[in-house]
N, C-alpha and C. Protein backbone atom coordinates (compact mmCIF):
# COMPACT_ATOMS: atom_id res chain seq x y z
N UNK A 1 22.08 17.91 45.61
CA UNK A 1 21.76 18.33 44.26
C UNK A 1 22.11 17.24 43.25
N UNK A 2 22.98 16.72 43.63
CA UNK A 2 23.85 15.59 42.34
C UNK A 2 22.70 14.48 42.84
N UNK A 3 21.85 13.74 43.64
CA UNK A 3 20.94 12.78 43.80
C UNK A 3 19.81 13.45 42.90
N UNK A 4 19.18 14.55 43.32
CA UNK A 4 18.05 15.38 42.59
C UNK A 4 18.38 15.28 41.29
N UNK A 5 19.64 15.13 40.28
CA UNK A 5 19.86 15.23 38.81
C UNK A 5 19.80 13.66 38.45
N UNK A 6 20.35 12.96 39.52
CA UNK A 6 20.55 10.91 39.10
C UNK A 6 19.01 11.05 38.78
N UNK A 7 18.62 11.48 39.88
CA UNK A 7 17.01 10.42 40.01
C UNK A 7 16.32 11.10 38.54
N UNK A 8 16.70 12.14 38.66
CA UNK A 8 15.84 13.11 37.54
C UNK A 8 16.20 12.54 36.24
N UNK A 9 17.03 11.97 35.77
CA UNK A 9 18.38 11.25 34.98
C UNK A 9 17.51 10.07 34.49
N UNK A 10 17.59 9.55 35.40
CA UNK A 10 17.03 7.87 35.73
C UNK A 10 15.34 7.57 35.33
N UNK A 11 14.41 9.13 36.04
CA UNK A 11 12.88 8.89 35.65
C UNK A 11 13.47 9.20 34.31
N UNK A 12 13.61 10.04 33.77
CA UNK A 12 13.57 10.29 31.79
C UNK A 12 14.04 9.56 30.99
N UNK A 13 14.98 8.81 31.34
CA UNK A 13 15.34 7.81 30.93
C UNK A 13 14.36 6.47 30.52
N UNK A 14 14.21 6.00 32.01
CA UNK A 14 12.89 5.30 31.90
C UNK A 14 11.73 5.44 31.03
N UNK A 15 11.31 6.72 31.06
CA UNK A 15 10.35 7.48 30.94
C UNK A 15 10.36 7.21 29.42
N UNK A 16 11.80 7.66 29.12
CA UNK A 16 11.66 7.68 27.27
C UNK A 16 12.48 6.60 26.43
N UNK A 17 12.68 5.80 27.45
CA UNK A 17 13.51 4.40 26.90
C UNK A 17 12.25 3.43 26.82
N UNK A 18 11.48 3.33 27.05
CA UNK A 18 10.17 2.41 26.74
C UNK A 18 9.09 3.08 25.70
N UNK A 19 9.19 4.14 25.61
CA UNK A 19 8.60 4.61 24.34
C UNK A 19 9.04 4.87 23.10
N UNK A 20 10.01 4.10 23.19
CA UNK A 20 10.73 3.94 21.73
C UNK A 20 9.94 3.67 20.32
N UNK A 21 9.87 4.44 19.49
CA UNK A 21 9.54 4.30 18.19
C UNK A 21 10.17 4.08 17.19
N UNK A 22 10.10 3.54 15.83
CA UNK A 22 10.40 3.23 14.37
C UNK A 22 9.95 3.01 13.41
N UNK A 23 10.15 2.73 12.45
CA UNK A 23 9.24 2.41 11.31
C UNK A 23 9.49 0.98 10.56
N UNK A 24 8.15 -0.07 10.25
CA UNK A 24 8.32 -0.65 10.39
C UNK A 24 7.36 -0.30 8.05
N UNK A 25 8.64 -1.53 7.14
CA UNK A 25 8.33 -1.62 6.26
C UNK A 25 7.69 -2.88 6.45
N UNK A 26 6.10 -2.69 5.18
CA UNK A 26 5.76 -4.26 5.48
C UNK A 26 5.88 -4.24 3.71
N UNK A 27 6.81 -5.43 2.89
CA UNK A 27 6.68 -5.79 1.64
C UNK A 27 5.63 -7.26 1.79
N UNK A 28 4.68 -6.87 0.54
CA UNK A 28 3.73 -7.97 0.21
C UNK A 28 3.82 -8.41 -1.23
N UNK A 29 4.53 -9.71 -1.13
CA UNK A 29 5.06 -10.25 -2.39
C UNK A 29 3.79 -10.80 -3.10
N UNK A 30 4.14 -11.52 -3.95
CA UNK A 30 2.95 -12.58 -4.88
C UNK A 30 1.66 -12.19 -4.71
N UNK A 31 1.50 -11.02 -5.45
CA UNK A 31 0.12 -10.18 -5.87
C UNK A 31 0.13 -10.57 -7.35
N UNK A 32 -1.12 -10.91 -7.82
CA UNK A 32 -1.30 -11.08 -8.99
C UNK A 32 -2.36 -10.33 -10.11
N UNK A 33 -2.81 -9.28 -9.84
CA UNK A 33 -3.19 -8.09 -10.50
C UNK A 33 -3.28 -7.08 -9.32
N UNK A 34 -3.68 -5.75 -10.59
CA UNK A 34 -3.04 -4.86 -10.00
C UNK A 34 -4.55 -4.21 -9.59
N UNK A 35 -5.54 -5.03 -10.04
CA UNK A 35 -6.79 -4.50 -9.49
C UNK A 35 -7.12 -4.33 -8.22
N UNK A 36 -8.26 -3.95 -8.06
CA UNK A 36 -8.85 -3.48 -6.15
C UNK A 36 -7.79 -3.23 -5.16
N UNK A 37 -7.26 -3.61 -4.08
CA UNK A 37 -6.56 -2.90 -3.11
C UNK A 37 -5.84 -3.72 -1.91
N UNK A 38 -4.70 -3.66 -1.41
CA UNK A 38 -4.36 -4.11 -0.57
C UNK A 38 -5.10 -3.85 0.87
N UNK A 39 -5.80 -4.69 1.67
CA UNK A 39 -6.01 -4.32 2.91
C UNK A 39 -4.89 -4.73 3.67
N UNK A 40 -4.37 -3.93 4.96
CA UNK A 40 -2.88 -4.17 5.44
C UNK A 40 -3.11 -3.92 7.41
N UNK A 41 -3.52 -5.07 8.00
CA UNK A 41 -4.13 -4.51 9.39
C UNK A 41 -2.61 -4.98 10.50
N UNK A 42 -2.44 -4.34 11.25
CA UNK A 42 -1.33 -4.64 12.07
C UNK A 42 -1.94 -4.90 13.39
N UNK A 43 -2.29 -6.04 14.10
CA UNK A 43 -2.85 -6.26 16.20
C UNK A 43 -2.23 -6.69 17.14
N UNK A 44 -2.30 -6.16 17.61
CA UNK A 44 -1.79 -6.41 18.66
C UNK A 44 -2.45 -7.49 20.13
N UNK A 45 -3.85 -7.74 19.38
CA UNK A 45 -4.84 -8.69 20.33
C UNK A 45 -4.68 -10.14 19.71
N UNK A 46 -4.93 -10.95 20.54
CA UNK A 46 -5.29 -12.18 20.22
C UNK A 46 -6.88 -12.38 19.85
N UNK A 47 -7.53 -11.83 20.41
CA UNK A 47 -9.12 -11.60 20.04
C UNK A 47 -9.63 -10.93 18.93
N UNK A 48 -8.45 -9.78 18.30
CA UNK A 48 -8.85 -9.07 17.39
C UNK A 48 -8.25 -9.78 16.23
N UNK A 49 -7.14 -10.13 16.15
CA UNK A 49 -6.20 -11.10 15.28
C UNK A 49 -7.45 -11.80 14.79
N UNK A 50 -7.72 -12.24 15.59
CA UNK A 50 -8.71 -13.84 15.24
C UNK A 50 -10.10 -13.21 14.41
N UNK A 51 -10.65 -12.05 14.99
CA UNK A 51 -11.63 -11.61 14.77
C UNK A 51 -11.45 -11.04 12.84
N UNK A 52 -10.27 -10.55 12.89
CA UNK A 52 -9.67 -9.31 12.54
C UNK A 52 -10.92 -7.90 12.09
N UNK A 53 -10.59 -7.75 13.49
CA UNK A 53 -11.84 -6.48 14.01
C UNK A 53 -10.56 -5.58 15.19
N UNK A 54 -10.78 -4.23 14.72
CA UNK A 54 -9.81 -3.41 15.48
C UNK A 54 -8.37 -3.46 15.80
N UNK A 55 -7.54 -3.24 14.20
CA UNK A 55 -6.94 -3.17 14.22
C UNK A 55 -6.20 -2.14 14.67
N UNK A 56 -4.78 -2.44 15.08
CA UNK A 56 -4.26 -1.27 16.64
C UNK A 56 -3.57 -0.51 15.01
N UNK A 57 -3.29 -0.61 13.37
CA UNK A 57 -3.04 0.27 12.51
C UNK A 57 -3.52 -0.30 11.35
N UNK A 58 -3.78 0.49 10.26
CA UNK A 58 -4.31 -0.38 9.26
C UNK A 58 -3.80 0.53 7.87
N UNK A 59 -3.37 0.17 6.74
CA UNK A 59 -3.53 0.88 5.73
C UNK A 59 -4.08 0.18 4.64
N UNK A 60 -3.99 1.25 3.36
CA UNK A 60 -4.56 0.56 1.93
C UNK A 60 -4.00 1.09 1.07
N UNK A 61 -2.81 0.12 0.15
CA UNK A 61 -2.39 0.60 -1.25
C UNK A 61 -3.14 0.04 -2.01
N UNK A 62 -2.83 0.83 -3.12
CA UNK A 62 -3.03 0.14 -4.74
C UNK A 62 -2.07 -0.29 -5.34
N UNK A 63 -2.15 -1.58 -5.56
CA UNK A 63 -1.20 -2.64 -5.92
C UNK A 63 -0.82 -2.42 -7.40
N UNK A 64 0.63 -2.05 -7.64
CA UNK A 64 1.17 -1.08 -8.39
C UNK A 64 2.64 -2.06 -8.83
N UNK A 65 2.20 -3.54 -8.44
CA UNK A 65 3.49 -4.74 -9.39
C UNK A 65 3.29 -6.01 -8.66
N UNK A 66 3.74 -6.54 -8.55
CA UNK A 66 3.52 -8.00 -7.57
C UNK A 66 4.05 -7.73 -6.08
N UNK A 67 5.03 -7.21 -6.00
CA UNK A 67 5.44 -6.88 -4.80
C UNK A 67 5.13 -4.98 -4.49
N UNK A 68 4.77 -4.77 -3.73
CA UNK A 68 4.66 -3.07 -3.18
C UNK A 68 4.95 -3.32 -1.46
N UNK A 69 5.20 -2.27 -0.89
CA UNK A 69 5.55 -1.60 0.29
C UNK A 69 4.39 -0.66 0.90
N UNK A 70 4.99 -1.00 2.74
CA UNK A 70 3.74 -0.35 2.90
C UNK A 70 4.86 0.01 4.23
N UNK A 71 4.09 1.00 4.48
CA UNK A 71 4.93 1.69 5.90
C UNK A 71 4.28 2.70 6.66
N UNK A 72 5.17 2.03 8.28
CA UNK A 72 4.07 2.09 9.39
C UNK A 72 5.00 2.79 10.12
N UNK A 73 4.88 4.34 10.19
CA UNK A 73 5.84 5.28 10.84
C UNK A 73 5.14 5.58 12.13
N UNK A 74 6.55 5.77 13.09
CA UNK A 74 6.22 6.23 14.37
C UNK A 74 5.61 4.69 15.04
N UNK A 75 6.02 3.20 14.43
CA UNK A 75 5.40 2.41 15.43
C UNK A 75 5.93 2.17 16.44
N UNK A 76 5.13 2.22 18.18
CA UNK A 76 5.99 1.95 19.03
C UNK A 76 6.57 0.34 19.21
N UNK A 77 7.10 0.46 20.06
CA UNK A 77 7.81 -1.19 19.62
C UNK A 77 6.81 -1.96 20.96
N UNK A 78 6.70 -3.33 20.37
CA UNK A 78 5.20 -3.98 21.24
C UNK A 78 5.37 -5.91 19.80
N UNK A 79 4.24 -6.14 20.55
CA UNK A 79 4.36 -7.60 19.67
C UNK A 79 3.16 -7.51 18.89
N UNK A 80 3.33 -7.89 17.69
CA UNK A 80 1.96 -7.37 16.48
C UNK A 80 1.82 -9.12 15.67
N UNK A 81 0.59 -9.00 15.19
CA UNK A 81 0.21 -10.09 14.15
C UNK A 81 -0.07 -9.00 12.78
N UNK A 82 1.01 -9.83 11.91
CA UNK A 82 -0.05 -8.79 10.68
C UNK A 82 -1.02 -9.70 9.85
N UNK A 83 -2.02 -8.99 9.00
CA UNK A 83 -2.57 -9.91 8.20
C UNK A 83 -3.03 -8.97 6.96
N UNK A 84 -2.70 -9.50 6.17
CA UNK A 84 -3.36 -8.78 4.36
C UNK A 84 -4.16 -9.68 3.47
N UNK A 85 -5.00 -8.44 3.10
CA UNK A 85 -5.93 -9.66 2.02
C UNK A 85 -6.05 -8.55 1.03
N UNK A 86 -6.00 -9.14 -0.58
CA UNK A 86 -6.30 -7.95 -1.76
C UNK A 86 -7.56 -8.12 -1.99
N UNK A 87 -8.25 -6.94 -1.79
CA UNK A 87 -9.61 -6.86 -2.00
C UNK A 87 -9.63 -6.37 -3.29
N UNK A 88 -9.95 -7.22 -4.36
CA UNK A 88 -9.56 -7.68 -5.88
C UNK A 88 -10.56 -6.88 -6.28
N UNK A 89 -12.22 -7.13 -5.74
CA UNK A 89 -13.24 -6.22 -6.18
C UNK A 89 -13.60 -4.80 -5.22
N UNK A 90 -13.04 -4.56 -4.80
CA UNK A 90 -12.94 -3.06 -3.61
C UNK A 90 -14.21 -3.18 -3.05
N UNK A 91 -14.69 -4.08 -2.39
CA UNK A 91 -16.10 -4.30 -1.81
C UNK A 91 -15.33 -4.46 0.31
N UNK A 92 -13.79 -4.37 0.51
CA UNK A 92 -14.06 -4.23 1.55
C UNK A 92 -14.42 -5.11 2.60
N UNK A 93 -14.51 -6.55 2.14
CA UNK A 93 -14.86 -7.73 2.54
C UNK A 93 -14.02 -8.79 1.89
N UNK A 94 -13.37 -9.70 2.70
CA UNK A 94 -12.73 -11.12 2.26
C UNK A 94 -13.56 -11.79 1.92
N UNK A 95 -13.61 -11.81 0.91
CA UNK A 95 -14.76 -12.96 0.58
C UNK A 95 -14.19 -14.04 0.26
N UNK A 96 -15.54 -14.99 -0.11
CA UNK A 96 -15.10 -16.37 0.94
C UNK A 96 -16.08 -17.62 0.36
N UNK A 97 -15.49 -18.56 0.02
CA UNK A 97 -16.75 -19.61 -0.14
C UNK A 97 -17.57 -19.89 0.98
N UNK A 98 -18.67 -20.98 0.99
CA UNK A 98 -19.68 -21.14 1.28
C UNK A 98 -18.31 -21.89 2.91
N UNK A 99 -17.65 -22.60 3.10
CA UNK A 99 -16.76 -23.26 4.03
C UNK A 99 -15.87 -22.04 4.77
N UNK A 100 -15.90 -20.71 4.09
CA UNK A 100 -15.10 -20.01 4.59
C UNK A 100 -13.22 -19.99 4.13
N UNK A 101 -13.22 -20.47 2.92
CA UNK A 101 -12.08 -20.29 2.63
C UNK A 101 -11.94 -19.38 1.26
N UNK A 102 -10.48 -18.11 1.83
CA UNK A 102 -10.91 -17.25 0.83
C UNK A 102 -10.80 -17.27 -0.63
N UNK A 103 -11.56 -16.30 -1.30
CA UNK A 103 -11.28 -16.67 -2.64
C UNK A 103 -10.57 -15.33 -3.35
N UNK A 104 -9.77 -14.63 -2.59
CA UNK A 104 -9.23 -13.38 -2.63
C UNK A 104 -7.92 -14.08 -2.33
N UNK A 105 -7.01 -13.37 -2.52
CA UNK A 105 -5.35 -13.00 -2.12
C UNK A 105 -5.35 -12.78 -0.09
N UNK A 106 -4.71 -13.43 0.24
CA UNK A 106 -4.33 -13.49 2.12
C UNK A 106 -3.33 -13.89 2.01
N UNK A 107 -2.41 -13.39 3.29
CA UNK A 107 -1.67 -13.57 3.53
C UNK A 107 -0.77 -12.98 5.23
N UNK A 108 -0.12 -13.73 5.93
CA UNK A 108 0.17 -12.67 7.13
C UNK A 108 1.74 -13.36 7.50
N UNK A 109 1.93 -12.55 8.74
CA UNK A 109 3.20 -12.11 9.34
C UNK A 109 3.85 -13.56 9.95
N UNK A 110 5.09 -14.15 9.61
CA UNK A 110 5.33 -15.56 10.38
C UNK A 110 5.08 -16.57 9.28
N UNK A 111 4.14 -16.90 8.37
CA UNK A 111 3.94 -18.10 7.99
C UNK A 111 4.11 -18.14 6.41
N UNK A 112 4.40 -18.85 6.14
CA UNK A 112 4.02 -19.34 4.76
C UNK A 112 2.80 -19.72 4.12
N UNK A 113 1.45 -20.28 4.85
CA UNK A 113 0.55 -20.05 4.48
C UNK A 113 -0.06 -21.04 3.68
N UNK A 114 1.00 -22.02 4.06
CA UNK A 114 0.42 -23.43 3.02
C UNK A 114 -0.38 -24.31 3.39
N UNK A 115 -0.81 -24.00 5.41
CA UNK A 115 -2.21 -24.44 5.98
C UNK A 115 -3.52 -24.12 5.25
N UNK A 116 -4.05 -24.81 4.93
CA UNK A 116 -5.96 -24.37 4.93
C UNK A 116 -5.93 -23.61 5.73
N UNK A 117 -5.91 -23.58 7.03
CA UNK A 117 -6.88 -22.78 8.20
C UNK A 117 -5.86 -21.41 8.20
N UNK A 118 -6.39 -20.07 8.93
CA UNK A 118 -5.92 -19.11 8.86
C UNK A 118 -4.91 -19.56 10.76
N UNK A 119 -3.89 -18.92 10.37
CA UNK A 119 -2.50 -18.87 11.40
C UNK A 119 -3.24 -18.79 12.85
N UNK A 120 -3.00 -19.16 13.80
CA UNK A 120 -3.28 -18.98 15.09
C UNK A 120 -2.34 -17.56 15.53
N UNK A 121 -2.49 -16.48 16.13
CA UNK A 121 -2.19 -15.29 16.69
C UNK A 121 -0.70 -15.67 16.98
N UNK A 122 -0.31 -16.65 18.09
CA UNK A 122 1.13 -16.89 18.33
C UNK A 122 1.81 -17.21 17.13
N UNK A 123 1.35 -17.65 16.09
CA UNK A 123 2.12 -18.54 14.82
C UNK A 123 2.42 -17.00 13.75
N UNK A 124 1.25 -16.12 13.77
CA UNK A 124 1.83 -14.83 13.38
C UNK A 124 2.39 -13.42 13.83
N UNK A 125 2.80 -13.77 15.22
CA UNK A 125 3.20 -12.55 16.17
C UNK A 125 4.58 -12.42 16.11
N UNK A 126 5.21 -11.06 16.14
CA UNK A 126 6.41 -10.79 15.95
C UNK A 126 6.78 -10.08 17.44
N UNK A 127 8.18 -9.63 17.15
CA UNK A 127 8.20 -8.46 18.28
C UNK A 127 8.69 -7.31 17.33
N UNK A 128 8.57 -6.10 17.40
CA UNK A 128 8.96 -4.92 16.66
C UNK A 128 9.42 -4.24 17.87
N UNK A 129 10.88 -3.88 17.82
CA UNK A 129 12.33 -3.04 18.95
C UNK A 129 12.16 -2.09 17.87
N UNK A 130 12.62 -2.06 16.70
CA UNK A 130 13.23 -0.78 16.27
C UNK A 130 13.24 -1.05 14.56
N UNK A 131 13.13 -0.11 13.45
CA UNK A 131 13.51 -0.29 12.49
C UNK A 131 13.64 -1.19 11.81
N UNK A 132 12.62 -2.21 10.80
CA UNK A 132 12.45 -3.13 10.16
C UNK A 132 11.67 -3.72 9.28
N UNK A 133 11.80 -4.10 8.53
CA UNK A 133 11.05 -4.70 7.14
C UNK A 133 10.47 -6.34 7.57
N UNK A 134 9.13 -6.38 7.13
CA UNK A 134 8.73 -7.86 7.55
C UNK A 134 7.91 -8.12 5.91
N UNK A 135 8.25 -9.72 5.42
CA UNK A 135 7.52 -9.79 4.31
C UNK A 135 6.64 -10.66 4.57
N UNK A 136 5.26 -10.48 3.53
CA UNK A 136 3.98 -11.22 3.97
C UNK A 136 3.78 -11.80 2.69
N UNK A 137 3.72 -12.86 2.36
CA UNK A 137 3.15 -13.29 1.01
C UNK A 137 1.79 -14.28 1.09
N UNK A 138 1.70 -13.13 0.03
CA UNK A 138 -0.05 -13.79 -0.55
C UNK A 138 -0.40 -15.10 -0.98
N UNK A 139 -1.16 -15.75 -1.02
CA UNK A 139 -1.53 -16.84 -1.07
C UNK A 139 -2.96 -16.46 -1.66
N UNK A 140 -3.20 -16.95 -2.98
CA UNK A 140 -4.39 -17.09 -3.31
C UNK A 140 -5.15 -18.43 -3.94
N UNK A 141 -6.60 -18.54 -3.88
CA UNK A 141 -7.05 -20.17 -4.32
C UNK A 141 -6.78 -20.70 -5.63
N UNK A 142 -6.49 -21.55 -5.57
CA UNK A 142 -6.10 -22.45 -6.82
C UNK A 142 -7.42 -22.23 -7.87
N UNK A 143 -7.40 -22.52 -9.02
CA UNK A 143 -8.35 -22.07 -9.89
C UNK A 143 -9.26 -23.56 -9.93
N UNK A 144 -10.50 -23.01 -10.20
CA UNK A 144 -11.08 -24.76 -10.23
C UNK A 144 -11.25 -24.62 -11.61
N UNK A 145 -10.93 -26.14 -11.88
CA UNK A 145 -11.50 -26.91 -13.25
C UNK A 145 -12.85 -26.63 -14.45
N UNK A 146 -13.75 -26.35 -13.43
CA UNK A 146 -15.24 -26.02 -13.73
C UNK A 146 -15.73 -25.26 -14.45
């Protein structure tokens, strides 16, 4: 009987020690109006990262000061890329010059953001165990002269 309770002990354990959940705050600093909307995607792919198509969570505030909060309850713990862009005109699309660089607010998880090119997946991947705040700051295009 006392083996029948270990083992029984041991699967639930297992069982519910890898499905550990928490909540994970994401603050997004250096917003500069309070117009259109934060897009906020959390992946867990390297294909989707890149794509950013199917995100494994996604939300949308309304940007309500330069910095706001966003929170992702019940995430299980796993390795994520985040990435945010303020969709300034609520059209739902990063838009982008004619080269592909945006002309919106971006920003993601890991970097500072002072590359041209958008982060490679490893350069913005975290690990999320348990309970934590990650900050993402925005980066938007310099104003032209013209």
């Amino acid at each position: 009987m006392k083996r029948f309770f270990l083992a029984c002990v041991l699967i639930f354990s297992f069982l519910f020690g890898f499905s550990q959940t928490g909540l994970m705050i994401v603050e997004v600093h250096g917003i500069n109006s309070q117009e259109g909307r934060l897009m906020i995607g959390l992946f867990n792919s390297e294909d989707d990262f890149r794509s950013k198509s199917n995100p494994v969570f996604t939300e949308t505030i309304n940007p309500s000061d330069s910095v706001v909060r966003c929170y992702f309850k019940d995430l299980p713990s796993g390795s994520f890329a985040l990435a945010v862009f303020h969709d300034a005109n609520n059209d739902e699309t990063l838009n982008t010059k004619k080269l592909g660089i945006p002309i919106e607010g971006v920003g993601f998880s890991g970097t500072s953001q002072k590359s041209l090119r958008p982060p490679k997946y490893e350069e913005a991947l975290f690990k999320f165990i348990n309970d934590t705040t990650i900050a993402v700051h925005l980066t938007y295009p310099k104003k032209s002269s013209q």
